[in-house]
N, C-alpha and C. Protein backbone atom coordinates (compact mmCIF):
# COMPACT_ATOMS: atom_id res chain seq x y z
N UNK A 1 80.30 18.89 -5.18
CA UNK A 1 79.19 18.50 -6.04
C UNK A 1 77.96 18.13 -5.19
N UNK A 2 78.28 17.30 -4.14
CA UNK A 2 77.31 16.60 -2.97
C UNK A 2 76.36 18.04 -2.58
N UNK A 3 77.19 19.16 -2.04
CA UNK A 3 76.61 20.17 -1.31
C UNK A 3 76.13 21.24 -2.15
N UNK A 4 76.21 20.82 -3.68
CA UNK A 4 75.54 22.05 -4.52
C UNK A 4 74.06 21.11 -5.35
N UNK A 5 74.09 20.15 -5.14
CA UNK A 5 72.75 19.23 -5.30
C UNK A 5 72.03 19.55 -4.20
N UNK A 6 72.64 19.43 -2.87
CA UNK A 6 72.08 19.35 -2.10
C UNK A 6 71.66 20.83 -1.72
N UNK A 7 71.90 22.10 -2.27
CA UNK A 7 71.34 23.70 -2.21
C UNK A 7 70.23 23.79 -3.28
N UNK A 8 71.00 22.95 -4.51
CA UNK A 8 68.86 22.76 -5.79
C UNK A 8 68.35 21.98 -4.81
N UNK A 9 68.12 21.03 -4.30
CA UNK A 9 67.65 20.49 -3.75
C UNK A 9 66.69 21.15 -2.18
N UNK A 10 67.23 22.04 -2.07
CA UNK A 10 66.62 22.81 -1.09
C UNK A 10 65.86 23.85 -1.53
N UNK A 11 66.30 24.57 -2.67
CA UNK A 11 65.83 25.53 -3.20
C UNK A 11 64.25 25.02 -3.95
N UNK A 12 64.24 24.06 -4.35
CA UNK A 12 63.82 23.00 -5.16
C UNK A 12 62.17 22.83 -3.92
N UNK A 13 62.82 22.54 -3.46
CA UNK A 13 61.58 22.42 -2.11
C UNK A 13 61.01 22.98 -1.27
N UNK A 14 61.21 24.34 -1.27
CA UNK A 14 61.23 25.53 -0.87
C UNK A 14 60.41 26.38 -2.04
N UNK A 15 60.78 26.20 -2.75
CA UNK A 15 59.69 26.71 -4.07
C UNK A 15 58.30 26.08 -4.26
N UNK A 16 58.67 24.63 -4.10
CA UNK A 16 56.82 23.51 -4.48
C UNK A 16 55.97 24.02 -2.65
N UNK A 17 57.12 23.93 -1.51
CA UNK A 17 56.28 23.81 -0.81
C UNK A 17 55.39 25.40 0.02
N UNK A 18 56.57 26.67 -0.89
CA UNK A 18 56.33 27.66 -0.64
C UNK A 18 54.81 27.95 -1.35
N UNK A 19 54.86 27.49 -2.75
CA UNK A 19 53.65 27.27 -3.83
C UNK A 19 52.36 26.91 -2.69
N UNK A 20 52.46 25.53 -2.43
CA UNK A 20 51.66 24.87 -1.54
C UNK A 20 50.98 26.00 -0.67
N UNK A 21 52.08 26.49 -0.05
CA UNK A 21 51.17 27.36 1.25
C UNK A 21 50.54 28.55 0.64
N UNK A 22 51.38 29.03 -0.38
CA UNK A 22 50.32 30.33 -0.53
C UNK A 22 48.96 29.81 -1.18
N UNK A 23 49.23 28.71 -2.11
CA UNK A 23 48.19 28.67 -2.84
C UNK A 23 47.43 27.89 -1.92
N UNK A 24 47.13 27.25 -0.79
CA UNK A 24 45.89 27.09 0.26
C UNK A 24 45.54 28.47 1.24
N UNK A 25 47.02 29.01 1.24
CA UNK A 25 46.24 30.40 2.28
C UNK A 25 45.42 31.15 1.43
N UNK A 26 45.49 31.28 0.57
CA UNK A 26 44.68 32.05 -0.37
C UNK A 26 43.55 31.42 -1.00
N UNK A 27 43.83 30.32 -1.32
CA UNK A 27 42.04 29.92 -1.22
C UNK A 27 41.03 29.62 0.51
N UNK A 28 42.10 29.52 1.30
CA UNK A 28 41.17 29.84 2.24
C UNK A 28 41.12 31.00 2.88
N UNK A 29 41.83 31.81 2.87
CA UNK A 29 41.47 33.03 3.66
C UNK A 29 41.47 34.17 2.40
N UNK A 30 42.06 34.30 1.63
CA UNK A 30 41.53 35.40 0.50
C UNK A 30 40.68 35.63 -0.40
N UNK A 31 40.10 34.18 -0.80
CA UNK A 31 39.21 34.01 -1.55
C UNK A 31 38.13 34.50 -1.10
N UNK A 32 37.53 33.65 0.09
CA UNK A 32 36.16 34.10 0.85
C UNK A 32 35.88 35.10 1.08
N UNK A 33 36.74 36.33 1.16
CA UNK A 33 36.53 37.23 1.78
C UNK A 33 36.33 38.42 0.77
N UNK A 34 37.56 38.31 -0.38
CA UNK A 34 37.27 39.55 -1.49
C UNK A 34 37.36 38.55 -2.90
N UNK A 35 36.02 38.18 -3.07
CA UNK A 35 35.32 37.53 -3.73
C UNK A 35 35.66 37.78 -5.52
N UNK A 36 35.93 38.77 -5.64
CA UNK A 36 36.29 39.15 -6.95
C UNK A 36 38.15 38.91 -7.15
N UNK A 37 38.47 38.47 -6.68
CA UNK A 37 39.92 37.98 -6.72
C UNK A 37 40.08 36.83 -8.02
N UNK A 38 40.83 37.01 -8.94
CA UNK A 38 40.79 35.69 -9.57
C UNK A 38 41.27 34.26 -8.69
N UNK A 39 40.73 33.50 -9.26
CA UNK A 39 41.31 31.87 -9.07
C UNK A 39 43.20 31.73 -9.61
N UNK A 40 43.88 31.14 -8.70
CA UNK A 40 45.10 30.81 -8.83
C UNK A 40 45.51 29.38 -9.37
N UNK A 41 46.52 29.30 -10.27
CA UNK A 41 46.58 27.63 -10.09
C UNK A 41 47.66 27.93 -9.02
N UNK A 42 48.42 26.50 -9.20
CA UNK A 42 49.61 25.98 -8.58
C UNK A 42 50.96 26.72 -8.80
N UNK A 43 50.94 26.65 -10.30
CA UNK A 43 52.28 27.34 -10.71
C UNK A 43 52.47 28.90 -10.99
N UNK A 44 50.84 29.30 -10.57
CA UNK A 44 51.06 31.13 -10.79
C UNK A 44 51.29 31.12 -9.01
N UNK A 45 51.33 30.12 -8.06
CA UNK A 45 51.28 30.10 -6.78
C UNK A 45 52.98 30.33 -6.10
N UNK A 46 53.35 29.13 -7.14
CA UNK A 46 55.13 29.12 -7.39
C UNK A 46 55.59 30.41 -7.67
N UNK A 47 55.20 30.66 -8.56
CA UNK A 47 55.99 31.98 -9.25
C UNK A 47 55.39 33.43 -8.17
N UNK A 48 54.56 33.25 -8.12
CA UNK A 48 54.15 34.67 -6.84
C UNK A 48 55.17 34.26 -5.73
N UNK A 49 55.23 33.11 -5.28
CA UNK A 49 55.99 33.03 -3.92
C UNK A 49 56.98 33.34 -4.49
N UNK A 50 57.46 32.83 -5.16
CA UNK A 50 59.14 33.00 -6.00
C UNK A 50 59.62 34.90 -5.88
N UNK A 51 58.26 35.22 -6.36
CA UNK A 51 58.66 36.60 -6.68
C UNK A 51 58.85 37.10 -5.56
N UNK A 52 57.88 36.71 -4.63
CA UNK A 52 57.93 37.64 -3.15
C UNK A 52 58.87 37.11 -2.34
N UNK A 53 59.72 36.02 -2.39
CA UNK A 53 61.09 35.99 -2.04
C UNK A 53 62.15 36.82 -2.32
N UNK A 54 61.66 37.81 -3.28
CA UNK A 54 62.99 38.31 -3.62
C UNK A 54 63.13 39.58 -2.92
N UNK A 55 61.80 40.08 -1.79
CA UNK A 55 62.01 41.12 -1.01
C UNK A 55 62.12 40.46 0.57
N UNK A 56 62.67 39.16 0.51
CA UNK A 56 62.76 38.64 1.81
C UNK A 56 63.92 39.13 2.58
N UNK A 57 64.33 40.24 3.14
CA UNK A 57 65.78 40.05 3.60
C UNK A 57 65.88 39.31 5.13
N UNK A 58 67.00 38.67 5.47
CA UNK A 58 67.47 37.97 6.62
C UNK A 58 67.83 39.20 7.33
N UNK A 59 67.03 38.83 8.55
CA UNK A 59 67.37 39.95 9.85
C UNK A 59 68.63 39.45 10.62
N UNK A 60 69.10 40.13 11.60
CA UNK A 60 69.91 40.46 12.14
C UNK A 60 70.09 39.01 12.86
N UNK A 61 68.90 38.86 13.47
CA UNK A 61 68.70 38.09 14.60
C UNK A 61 68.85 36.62 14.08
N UNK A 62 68.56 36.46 12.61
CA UNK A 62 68.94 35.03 11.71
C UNK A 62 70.47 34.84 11.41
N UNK A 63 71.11 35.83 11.20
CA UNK A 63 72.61 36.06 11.12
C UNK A 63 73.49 35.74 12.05
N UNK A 64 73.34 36.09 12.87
CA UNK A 64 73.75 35.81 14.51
C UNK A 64 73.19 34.07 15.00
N UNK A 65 72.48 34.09 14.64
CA UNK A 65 71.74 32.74 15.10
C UNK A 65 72.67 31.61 13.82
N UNK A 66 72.98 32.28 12.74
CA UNK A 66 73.68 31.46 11.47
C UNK A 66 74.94 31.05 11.57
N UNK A 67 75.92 32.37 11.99
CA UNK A 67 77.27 32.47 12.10
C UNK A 67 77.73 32.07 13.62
N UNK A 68 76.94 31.74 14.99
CA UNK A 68 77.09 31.23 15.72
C UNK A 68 77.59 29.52 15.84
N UNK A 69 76.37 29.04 14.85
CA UNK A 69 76.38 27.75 14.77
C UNK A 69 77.80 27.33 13.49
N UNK A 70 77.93 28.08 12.83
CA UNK A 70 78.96 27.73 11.82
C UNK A 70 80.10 28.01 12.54
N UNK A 71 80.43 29.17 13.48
CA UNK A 71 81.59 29.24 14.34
C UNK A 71 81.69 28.16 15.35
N UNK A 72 80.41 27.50 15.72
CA UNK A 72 81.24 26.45 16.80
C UNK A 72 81.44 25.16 16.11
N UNK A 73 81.72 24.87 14.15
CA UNK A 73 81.42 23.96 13.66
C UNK A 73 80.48 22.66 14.34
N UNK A 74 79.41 23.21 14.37
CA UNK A 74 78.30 22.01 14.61
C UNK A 74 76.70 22.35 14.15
N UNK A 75 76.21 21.65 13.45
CA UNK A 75 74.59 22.38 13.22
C UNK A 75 73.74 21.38 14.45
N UNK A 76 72.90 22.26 14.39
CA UNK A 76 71.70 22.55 15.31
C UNK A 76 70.67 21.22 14.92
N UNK A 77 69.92 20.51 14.76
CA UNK A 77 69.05 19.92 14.36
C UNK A 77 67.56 20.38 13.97
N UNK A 78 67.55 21.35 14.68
CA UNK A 78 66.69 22.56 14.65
C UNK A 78 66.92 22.73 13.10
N UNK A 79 68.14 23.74 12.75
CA UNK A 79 68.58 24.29 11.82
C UNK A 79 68.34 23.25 10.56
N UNK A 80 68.73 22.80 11.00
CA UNK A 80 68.96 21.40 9.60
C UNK A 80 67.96 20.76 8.98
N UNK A 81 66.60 20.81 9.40
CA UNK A 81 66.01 19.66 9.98
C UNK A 81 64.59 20.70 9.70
N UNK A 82 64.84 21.76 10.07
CA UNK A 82 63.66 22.71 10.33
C UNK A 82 63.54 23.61 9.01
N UNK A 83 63.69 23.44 7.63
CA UNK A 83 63.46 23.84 6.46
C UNK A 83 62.79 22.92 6.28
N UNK A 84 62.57 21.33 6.39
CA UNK A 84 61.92 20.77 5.52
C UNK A 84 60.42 19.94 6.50
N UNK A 85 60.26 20.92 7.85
CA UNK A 85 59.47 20.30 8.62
C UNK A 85 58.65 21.74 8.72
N UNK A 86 58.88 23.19 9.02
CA UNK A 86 58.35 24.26 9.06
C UNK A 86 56.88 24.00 7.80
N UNK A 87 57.09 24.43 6.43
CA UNK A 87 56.21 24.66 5.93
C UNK A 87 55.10 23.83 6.02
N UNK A 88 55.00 22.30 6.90
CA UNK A 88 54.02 21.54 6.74
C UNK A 88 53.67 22.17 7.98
N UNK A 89 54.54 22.55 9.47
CA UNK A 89 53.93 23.12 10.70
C UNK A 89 52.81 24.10 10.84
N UNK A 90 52.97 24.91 9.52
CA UNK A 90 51.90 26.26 9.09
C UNK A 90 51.24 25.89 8.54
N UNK A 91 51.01 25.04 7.44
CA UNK A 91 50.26 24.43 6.82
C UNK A 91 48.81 23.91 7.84
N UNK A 92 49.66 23.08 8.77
CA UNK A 92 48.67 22.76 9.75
C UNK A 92 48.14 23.45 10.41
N UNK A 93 48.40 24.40 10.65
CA UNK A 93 47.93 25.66 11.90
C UNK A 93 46.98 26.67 11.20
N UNK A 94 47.68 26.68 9.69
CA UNK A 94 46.70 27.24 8.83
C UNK A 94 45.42 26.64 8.70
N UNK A 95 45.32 25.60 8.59
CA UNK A 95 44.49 24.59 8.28
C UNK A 95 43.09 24.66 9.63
N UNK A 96 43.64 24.16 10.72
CA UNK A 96 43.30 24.77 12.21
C UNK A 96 42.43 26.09 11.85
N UNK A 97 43.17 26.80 12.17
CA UNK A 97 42.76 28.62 11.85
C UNK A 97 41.24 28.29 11.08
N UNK A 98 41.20 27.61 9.86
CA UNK A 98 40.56 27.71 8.73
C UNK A 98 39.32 26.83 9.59
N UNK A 99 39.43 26.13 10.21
CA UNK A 99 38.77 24.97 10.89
C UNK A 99 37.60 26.01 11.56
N UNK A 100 38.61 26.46 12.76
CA UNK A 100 38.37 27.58 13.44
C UNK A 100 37.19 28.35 13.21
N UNK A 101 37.95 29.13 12.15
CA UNK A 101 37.10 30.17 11.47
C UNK A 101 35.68 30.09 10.69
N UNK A 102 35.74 28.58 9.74
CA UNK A 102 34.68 28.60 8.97
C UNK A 102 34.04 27.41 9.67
């Protein structure tokens, strides 16, 4: 029960914060540029990311890197740790970039 809360729970956050990034990359870098684009909210931001997850496939090189760590029963901290610290890392760099640029 613990570890299937804890997969909504990931999924769960992975969706708001996937939302998050597209919907700032796109008002800052798509908007400015092709001007006739409509305006996005939040939750058409969710649901686009949502959708474009569903042509995400896991490469080779994530598999190997997956079934390594589950074969020597031990996770990584990296691994563990690095779903819910990544999307703010781009966020920032995005942000940067945007700094950068405009």
């Amino acid at each position: 029960m613990k570890e299937l809360l804890l997969q909504v729970f990931k999924f769960t956050y992975g969706v708001f914060t996937g939302g998050l990034l597209l919907l700032s990359f796109y008002n800052w870098f798509a908007l400015p540029v092709f001007t006739e684009l409509p305006i996005i909210s939040f939750y058409q931001a969710m649901g686009l990311n949502s959708f474009l997850y569903l042509f995400n496939k896991p490469t080779v090189s994530d598999l190997i890197v997956f079934e390594k760590y589950k074969a020597e029963g031990e996770e990584n901290d990296v691994i563990k740790y690095g779903i819910y610290i990544l999307p703010w890392i781009v966020l920032g760099l995005g942000y940067l970039i945007k700094l950068f640029i405009g």
